[in-house]
Protein backbone atom coordinates (compact mmCIF):
# COMPACT_ATOMS: atom_id res chain seq x y z
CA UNK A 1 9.30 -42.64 -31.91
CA UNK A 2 10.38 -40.08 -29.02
CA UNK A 3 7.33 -38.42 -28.13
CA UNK A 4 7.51 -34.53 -27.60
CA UNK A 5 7.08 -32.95 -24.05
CA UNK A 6 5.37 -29.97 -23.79
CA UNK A 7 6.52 -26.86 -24.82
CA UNK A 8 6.48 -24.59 -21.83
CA UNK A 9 4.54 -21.56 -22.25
CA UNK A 10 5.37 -18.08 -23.44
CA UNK A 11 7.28 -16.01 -21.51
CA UNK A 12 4.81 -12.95 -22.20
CA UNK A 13 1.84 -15.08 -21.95
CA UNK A 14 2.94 -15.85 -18.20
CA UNK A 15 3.85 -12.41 -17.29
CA UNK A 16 -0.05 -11.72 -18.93
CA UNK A 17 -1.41 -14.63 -16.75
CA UNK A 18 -0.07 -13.22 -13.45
CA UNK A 19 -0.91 -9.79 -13.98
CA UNK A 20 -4.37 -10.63 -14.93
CA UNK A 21 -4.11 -12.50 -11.67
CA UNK A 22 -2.30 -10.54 -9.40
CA UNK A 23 -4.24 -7.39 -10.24
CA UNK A 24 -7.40 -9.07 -9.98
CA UNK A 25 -7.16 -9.83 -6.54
CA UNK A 26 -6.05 -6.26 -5.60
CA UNK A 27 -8.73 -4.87 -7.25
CA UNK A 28 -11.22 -7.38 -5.25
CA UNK A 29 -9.49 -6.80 -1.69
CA UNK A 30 -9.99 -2.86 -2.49
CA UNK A 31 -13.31 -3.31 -3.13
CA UNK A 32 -14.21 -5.49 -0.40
CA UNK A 33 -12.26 -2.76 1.97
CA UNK A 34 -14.19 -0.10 0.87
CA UNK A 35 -17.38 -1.95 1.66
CA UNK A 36 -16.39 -2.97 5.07
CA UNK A 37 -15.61 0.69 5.88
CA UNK A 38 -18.74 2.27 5.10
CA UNK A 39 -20.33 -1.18 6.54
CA UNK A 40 -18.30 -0.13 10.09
CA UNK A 41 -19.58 3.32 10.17
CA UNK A 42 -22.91 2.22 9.79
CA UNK A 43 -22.66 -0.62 12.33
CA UNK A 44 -20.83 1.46 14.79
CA UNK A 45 -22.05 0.45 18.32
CA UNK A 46 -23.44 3.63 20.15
CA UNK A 47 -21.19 5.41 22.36
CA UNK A 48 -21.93 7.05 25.34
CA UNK A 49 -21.35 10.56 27.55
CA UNK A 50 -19.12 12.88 24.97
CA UNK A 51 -18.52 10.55 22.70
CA UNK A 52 -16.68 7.87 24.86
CA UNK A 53 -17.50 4.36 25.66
CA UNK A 54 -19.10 4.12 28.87
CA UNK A 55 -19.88 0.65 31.05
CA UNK A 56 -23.54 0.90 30.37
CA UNK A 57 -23.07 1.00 26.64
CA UNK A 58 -20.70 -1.46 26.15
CA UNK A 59 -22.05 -4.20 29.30
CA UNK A 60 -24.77 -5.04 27.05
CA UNK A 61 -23.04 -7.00 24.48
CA UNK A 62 -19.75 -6.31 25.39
CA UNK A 63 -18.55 -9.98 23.18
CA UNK A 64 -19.76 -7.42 20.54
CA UNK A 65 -17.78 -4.75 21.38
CA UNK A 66 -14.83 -6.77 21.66
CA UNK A 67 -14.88 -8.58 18.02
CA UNK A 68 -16.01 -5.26 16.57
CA UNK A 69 -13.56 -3.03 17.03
CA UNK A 70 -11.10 -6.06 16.62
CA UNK A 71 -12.03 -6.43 12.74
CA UNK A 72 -12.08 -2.43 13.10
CA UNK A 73 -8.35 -2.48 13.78
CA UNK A 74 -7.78 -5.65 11.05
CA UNK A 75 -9.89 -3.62 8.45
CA UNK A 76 -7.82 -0.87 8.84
CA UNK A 77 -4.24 -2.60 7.57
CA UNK A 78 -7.16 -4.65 5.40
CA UNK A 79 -7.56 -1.08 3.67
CA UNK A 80 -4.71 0.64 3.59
CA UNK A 81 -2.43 -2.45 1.75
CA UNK A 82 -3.96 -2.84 -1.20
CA UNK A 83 -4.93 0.80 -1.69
CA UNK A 84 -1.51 1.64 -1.17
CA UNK A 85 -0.27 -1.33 -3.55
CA UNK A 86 -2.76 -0.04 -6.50
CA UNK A 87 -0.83 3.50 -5.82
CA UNK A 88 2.79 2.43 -5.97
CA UNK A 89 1.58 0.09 -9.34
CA UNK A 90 0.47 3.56 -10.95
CA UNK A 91 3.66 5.50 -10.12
CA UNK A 92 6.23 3.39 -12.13
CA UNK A 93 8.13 6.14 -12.59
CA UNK A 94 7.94 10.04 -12.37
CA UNK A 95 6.56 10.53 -8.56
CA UNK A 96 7.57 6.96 -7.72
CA UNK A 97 9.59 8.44 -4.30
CA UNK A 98 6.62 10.47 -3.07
CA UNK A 99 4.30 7.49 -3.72
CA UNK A 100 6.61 5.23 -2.22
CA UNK A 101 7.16 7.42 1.37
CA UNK A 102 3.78 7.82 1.78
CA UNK A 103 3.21 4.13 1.55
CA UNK A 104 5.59 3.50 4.05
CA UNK A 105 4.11 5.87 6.30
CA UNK A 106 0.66 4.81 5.71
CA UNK A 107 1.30 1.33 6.85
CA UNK A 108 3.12 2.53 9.98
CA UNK A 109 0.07 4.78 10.56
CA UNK A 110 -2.35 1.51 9.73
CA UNK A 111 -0.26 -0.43 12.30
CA UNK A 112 -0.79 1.81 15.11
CA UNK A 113 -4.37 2.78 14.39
CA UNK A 114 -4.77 -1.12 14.74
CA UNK A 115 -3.14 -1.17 18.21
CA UNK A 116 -4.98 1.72 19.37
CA UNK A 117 -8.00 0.39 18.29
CA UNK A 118 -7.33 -2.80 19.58
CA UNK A 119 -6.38 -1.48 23.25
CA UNK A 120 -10.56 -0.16 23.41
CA UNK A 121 -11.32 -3.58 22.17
CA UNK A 122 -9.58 -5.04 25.12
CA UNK A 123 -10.21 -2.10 28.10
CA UNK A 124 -14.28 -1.71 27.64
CA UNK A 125 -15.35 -5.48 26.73
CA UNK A 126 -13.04 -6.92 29.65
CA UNK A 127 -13.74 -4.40 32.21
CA UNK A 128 -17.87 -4.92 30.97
CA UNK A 129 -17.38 -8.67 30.86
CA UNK A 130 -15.09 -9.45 33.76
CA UNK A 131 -16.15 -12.06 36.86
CA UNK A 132 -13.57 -9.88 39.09
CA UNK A 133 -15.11 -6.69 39.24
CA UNK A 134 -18.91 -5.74 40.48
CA UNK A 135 -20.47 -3.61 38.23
CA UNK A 136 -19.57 -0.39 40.04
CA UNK A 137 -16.17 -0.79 40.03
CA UNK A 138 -15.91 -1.83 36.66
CA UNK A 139 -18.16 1.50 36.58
CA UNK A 140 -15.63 3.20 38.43
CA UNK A 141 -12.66 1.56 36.14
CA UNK A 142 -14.35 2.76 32.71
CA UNK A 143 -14.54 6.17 34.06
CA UNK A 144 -10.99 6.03 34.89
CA UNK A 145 -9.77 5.14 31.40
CA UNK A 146 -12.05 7.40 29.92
CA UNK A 147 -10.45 10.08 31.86
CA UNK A 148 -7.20 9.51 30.56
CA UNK A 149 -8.31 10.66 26.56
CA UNK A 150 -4.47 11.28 25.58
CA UNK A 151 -3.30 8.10 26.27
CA UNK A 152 -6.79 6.38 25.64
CA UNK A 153 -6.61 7.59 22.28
CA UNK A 154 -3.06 8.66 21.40
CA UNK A 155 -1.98 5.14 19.29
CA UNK A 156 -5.05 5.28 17.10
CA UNK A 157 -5.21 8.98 16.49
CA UNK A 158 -1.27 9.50 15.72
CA UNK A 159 -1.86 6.41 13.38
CA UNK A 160 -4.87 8.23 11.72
CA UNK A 161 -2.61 11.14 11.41
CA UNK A 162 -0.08 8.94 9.63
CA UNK A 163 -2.62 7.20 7.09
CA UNK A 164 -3.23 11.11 6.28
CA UNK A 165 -0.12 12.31 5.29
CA UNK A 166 0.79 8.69 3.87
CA UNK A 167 -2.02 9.33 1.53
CA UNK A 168 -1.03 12.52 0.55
CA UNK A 169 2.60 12.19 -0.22
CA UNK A 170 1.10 8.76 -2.43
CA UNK A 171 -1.54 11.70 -3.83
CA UNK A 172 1.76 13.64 -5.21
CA UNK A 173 3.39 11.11 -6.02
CA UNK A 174 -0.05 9.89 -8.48
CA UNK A 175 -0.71 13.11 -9.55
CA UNK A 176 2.94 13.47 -10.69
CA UNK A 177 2.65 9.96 -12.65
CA UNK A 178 -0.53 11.14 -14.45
CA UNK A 179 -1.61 7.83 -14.26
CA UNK A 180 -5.07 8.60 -12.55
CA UNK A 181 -7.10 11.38 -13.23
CA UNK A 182 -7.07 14.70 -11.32
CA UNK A 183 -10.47 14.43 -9.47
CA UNK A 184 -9.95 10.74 -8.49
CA UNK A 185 -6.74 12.22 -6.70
CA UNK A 186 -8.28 14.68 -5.26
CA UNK A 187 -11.36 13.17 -4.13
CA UNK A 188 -9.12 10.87 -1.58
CA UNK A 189 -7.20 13.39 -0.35
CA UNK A 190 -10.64 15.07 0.72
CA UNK A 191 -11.95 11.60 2.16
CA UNK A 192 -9.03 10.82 4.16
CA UNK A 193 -9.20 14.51 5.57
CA UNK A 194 -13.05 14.45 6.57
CA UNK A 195 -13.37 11.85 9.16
CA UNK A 196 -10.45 13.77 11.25
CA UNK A 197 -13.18 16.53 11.62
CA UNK A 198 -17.12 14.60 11.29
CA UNK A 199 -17.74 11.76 13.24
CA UNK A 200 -17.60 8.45 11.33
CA UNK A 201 -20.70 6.49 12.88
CA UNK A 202 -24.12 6.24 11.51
CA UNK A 203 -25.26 7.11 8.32
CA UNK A 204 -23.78 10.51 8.30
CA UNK A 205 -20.11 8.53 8.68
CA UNK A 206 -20.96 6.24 6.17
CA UNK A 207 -21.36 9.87 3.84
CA UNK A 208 -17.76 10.61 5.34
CA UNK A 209 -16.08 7.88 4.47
CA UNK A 210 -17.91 7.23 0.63
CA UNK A 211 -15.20 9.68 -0.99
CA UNK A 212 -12.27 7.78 0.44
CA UNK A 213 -14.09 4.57 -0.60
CA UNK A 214 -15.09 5.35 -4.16
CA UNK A 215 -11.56 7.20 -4.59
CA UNK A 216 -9.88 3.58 -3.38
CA UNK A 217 -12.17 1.50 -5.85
CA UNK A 218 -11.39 4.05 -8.48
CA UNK A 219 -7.85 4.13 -7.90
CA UNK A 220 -8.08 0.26 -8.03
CA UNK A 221 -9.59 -0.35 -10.71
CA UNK A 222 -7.66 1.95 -13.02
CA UNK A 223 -4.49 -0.46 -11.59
CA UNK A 224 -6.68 -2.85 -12.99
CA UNK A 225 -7.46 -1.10 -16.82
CA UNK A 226 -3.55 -0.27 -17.04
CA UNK A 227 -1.99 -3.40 -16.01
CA UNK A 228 -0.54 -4.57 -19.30
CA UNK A 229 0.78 -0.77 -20.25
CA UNK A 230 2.59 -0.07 -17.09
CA UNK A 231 5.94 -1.13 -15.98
CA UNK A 232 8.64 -0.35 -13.58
């Protein structure tokens, strides 16, 4: 007797299994994002004169400094990936272009927010932690850099601009799919506006960025309710 092989399985039963999957772990990287961003504002190392960086707050721990705002920078892309991902898997169709430039633009604005944030990582922990200088000229070299704001913070803050226009055009392009509900939509175009205009450290920045955060979970998780009912 020829005994049977297996019968592979279902082709709907696989494309269940790897939705199931696939839209599980977006829904957990968007979570754990939006944790880590309200976890950096309140973690935020304390700045110095108007609002910059200074030697003497960063020469303290400046190993601290330097693999902070490093996992700043990498929980930036961290964020905006999946969010965007969960956004393009709700636009299927009507809206799909709007939803689909702003992605594009979010990720170039993610990239650049990650070099700019990258470049103070670098600048204030080396010239704080550097054998080279005495600590007035690394003084001396912090105030330099520090006088330079537009090119100090140009990368980061044309990237920020980016992630906000990104998220609007995805906004349209979700509010056009009618896929997520009104509010949700609205509530992350409102938290990806505020932190342009309060600061974003302390408790009060943890505040700021909540409606971005709970408008990412949301947006996530309704990916998540709708995976079997949408297609492209």
């Amino acid at each position: 007797m020829h005994s049977q092989s297996p019968q592979p399985p279902a082709d709907t039963e696989i494309e269940r299994r790897r939705r199931d999957g696939q839209y599980a772990v977006l829904l957990a990287a968007i979570v754990l994002s939006a944790l880590a961003v309200v976890a950096v504002s309140l973690l935020f190392p304390a700045v110095g004169e108007e609002g910059f960086f200074t030697y003497d707050s960063v020469a303290p721990d400046p190993k601290f400094h330097w693999t902070f705002l490093t996992l700043v920078g990498v929980m930036i892309v961290g964020s905006a990936v999946p969010g965007g991902l969960a956004a393009l898997l709700l636009v299927p169709r009507r809206g799909w272009e709007w939803a689909t430039a702003g992605f594009s633009l979010a990720l170039v604005g993610a990239a650049l927010y990650a070099v700019g944030v990258g470049g103070w990582a670098m600048v204030y922990s080396f010239a704080a932690d550097s054998t080279a200088l005495d600590p007035s000229t690394a003084r001396a070299f912090v105030e330099s850099v520090n006088a330079d704001g537009f090119r100090l913070f140009e990368a980061a803050f044309t990237g920020a601009i980016l992630v906000v226009l990104g998220t609007i055009l995805m906004s349209v392009g979700l509010w056009r799919s009618g896929n997520l509900p009104k509010w949700i939509i609205a509530l992350g175009v409102v938290g990806a506006i505020l932190p342009l205009l309060i600061g974003v450290e302390g408790v009060v920045g943890a505040l700021v960025e909540s409606p971005q955060a709970i408008a990412g979970v949301m947006t996530g998780w309704y990916a998540w309710k709708l995976r079997h009912v949408l297609r492209g």
